[in-house]
N, C-alpha and C. Protein backbone atom coordinates (compact mmCIF):
# COMPACT_ATOMS: atom_id res chain seq x y z
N UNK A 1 100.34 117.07 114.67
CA UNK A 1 99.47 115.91 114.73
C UNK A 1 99.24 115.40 113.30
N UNK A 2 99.69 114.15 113.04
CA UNK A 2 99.18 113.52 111.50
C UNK A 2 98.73 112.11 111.73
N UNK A 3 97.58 111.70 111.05
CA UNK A 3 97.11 110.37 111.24
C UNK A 3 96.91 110.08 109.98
N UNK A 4 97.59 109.03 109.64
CA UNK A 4 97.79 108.55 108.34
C UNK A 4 98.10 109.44 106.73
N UNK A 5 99.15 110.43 107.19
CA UNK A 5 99.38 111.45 106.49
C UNK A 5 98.83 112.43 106.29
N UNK A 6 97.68 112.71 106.87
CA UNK A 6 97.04 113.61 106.93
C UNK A 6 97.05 114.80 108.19
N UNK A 7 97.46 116.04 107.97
CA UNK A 7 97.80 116.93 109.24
C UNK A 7 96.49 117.31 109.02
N UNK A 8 96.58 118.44 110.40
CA UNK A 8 95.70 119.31 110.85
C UNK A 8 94.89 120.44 109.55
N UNK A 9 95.99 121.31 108.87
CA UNK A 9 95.33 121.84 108.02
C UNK A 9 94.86 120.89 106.83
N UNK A 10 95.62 119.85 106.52
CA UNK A 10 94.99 118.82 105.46
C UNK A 10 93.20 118.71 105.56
N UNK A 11 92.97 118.46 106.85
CA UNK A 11 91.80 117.63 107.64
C UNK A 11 90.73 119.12 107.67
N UNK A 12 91.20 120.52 107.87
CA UNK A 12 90.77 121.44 107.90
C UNK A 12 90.10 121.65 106.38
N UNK A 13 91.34 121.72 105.72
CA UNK A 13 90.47 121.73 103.97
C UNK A 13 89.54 120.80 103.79
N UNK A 14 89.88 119.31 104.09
CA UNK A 14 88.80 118.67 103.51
C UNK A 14 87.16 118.51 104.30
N UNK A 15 87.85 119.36 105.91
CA UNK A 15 86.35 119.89 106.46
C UNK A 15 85.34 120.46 105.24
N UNK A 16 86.19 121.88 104.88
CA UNK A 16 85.70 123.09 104.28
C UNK A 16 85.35 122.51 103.00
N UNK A 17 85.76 121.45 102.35
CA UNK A 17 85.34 121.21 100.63
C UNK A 17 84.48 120.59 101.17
N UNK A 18 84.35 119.28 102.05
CA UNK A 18 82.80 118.59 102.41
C UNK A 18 81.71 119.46 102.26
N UNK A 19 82.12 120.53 103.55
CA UNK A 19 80.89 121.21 103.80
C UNK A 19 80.19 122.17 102.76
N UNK A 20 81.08 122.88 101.65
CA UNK A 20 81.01 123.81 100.30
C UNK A 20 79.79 121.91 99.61
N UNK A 21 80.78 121.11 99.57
CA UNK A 21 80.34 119.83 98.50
C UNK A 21 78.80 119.56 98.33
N UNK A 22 78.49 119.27 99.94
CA UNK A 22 77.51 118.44 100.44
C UNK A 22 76.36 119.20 101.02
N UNK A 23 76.68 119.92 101.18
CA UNK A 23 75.41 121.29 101.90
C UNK A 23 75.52 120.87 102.84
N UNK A 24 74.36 122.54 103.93
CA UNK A 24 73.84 122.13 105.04
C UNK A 24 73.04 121.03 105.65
N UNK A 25 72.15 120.55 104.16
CA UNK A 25 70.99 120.13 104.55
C UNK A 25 71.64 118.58 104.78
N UNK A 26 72.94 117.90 104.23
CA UNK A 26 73.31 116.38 104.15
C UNK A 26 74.63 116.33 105.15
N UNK A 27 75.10 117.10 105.57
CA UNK A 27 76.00 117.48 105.88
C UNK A 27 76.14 116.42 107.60
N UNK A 28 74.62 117.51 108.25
CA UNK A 28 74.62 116.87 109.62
C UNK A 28 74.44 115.30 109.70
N UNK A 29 73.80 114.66 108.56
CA UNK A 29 73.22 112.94 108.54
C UNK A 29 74.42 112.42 108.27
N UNK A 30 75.52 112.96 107.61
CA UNK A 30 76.66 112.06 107.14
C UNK A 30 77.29 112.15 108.18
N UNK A 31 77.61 113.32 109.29
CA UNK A 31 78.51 113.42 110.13
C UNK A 31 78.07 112.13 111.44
N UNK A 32 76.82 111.97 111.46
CA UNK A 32 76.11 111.60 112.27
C UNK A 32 76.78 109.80 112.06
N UNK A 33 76.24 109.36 110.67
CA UNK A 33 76.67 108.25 110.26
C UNK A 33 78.30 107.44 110.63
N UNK A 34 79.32 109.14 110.48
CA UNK A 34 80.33 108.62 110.67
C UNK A 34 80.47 108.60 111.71
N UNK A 35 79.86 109.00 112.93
CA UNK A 35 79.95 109.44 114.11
C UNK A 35 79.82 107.51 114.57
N UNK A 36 78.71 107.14 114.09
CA UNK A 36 78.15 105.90 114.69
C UNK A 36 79.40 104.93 114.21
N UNK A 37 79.97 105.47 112.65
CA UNK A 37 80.77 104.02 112.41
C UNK A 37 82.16 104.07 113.46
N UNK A 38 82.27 104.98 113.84
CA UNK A 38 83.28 104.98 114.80
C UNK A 38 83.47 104.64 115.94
N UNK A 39 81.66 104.66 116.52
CA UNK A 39 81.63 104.01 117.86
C UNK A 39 81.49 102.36 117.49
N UNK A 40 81.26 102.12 116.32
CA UNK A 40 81.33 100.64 116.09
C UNK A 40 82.75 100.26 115.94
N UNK A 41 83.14 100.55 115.44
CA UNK A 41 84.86 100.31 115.35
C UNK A 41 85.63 100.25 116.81
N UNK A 42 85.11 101.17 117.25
CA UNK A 42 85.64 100.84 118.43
C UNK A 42 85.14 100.05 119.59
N UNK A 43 83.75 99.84 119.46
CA UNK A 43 82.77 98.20 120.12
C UNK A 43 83.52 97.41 119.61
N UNK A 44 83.81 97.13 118.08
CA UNK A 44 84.28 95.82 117.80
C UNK A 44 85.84 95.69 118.28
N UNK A 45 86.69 96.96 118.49
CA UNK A 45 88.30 96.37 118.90
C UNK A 45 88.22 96.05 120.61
N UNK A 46 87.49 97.05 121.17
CA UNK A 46 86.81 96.08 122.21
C UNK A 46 86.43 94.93 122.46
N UNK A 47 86.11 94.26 121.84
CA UNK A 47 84.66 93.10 121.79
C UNK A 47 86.38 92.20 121.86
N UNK A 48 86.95 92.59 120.77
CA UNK A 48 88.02 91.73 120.54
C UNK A 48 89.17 91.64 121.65
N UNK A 49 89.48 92.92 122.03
CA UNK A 49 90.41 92.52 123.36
C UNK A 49 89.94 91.80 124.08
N UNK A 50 88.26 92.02 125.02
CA UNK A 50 87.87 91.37 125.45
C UNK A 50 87.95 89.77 125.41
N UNK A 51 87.82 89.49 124.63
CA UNK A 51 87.88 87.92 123.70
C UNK A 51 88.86 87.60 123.92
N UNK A 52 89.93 88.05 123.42
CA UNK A 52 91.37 87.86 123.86
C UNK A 52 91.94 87.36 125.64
N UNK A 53 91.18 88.06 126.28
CA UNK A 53 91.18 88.62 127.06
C UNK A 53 90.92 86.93 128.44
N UNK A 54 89.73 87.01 127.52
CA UNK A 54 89.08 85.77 128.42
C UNK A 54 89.31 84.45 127.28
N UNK A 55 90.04 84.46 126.60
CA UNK A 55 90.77 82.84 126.09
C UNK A 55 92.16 82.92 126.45
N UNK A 56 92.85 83.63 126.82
CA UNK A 56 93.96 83.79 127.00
C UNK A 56 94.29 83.29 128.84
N UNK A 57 93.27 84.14 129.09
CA UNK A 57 93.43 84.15 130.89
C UNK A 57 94.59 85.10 131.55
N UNK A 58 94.99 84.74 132.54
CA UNK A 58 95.37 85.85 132.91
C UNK A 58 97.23 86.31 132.33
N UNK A 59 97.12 85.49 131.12
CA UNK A 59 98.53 85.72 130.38
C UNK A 59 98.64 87.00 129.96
N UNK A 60 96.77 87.31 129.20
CA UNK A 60 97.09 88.59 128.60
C UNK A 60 97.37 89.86 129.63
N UNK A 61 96.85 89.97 130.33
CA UNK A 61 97.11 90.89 130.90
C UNK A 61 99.09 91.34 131.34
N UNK A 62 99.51 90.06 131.49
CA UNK A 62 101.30 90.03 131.83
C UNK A 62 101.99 90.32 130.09
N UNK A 63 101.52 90.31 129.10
CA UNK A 63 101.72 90.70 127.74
C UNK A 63 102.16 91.80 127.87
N UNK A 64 103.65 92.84 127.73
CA UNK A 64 103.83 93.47 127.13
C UNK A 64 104.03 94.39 126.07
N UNK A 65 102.46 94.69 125.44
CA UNK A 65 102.17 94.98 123.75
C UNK A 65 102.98 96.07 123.53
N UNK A 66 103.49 97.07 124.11
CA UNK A 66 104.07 98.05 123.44
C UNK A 66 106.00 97.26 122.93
N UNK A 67 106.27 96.45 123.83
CA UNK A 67 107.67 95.83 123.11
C UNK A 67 107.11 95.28 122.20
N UNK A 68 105.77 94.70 121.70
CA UNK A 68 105.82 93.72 120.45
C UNK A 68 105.24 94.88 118.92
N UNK A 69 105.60 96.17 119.60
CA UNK A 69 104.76 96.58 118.51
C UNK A 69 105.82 96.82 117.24
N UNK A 70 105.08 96.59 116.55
CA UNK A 70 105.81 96.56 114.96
C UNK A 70 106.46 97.90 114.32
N UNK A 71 105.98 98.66 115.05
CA UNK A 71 106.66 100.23 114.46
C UNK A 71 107.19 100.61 115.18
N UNK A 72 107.65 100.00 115.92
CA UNK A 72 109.18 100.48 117.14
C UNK A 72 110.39 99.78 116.35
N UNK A 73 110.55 98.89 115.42
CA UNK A 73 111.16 97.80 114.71
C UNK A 73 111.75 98.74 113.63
N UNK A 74 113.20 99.59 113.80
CA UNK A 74 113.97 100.17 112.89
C UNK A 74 115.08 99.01 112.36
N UNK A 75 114.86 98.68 110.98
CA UNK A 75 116.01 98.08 110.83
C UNK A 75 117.47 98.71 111.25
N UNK A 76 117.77 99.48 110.86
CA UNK A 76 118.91 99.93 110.52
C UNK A 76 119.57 100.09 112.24
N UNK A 77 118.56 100.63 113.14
CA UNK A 77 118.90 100.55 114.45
C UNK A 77 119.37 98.92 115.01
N UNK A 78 118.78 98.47 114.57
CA UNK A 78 118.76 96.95 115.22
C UNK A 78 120.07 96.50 114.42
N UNK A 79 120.36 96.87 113.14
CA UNK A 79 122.01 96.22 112.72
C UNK A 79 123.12 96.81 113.55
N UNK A 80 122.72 98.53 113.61
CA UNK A 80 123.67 99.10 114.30
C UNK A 80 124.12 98.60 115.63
N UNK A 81 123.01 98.54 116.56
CA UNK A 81 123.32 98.03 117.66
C UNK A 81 123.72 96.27 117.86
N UNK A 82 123.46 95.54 116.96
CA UNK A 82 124.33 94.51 116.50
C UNK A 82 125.64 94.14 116.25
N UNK A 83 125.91 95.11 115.50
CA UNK A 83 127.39 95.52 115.12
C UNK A 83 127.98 95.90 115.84
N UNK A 84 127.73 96.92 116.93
CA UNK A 84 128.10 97.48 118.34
C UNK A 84 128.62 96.47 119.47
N UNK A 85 127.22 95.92 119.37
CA UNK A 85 127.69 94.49 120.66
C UNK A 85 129.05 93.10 120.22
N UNK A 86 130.16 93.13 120.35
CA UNK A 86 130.78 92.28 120.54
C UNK A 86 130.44 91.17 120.77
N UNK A 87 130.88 89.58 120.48
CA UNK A 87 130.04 88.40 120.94
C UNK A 87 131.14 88.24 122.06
N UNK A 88 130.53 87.78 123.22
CA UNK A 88 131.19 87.58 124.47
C UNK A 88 132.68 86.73 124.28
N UNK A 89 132.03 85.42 123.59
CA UNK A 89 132.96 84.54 123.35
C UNK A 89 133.99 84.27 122.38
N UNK A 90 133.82 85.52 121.65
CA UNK A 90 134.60 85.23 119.92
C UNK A 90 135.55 86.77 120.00
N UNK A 91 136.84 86.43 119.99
CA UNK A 91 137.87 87.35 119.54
C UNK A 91 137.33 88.23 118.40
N UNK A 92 137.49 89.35 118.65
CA UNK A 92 137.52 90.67 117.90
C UNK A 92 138.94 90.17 116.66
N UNK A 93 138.62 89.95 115.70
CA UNK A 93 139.33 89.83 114.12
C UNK A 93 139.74 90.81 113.57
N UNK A 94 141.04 91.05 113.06
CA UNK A 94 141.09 92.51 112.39
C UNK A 94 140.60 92.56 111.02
N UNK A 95 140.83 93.82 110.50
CA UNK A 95 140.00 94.23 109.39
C UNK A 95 140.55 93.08 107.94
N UNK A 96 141.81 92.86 107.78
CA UNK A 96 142.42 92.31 106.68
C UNK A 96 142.32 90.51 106.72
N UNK A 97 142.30 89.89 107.76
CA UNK A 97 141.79 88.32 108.48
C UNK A 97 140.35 88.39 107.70
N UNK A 98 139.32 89.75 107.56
CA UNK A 98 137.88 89.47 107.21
C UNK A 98 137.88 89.57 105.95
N UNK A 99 138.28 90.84 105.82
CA UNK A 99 138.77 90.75 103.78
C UNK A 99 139.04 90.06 103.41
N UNK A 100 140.27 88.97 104.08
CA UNK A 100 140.95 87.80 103.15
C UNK A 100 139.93 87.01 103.52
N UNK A 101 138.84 86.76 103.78
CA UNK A 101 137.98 85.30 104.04
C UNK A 101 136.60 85.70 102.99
N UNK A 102 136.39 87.33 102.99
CA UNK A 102 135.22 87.11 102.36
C UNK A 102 135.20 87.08 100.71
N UNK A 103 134.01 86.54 100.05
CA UNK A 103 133.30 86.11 98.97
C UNK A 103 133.09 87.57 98.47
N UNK A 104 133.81 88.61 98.81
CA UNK A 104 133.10 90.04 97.99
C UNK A 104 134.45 90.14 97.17
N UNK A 105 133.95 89.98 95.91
CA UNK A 105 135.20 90.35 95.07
C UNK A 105 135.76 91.87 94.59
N UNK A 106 136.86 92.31 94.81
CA UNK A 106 137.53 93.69 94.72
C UNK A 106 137.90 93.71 93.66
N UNK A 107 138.62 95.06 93.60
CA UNK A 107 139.71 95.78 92.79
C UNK A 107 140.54 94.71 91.89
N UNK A 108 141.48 94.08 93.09
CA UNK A 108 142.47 93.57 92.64
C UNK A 108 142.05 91.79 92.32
N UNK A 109 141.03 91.54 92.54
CA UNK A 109 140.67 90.04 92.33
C UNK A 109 139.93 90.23 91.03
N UNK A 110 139.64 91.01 89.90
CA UNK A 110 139.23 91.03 88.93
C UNK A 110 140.03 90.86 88.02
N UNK A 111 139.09 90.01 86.90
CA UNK A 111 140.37 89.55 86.09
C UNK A 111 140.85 90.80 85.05
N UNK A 112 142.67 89.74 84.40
CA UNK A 112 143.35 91.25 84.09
C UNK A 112 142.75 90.65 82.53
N UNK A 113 143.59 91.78 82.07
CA UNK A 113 143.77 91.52 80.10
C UNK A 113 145.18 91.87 79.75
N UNK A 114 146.34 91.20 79.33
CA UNK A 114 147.73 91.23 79.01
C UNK A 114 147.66 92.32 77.61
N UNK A 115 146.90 91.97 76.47
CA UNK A 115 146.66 92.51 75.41
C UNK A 115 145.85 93.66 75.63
N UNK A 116 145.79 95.13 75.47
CA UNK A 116 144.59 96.33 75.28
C UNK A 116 143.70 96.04 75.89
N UNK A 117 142.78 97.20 76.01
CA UNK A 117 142.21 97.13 76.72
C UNK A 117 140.94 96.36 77.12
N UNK A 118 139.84 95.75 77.82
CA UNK A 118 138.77 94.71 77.71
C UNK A 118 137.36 95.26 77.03
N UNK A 119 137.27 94.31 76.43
CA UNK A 119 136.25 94.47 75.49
C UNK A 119 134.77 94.27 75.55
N UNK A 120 134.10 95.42 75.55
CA UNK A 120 132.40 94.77 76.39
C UNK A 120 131.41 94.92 75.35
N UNK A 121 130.74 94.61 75.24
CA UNK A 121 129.20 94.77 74.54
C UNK A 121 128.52 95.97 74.98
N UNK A 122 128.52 97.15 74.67
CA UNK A 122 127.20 98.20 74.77
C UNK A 122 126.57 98.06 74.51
N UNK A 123 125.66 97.36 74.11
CA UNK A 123 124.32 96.70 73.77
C UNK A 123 123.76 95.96 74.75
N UNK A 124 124.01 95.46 75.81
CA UNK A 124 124.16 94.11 76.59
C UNK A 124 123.51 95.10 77.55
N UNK A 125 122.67 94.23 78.28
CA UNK A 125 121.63 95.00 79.71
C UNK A 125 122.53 94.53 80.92
């Protein structure tokens, strides 16, 4: 279990330094405090679905939030499976048709030097 990088024994130590920190005697009023800001946090994401809820009408409810959620969104998955899918309508190209068309310059498209060898600046960033 980790919530926002923080595991179980993480959350355990910083029990045990609070409670060493802060004493018995402050200990229970702070827990208490955080106790309340949490039921507010969660009145207010309430308050807000709600809201949502009734300006929206009955759209929100047909909303599928878990497809829109933002941390399901792997780039690298989404190129892969891009690259995977074929376009229905467009011939499969071989490898040397793409080489000869693209703008990435190689090996052999760099320029030569007839005279010794090319001469660079080591100084130069």
């Amino acid at each position: 279990m980790s919530f926002a990088g923080i595991t179980l024994d993480k959350l355990l130590l910083i029990a045990v330094l609070a409670a060493l920190l802060l004493g018995p005697e402050r200990l229970p009023a702070l827990a208490e405090r955080l106790g309340q800001l949490v039921r507010s946090l969660r009145d207010l994401a309430g308050g807000a679905k709600d809201r949502m809820r009734e300006e929206m009408g009955p759209e929100f409810d047909e909303v599928d939030w878990k497809r829109l959620d933002p941390r399901q969104y792997d780039p690298r998955r989404i190129v892969m499976d891009a690259l995977r899918e074929p376009a229905a309508d467009a011939p499969t190209p071989d490898f040397a048709t793409v080489a000869a068309g693209s703008a990435v310059a190689t090996v052999s498209g760099l320029p030569r030097r007839d005279t010794g060898p090319m001469r660079f600046d080591d100084e130069a960033t």
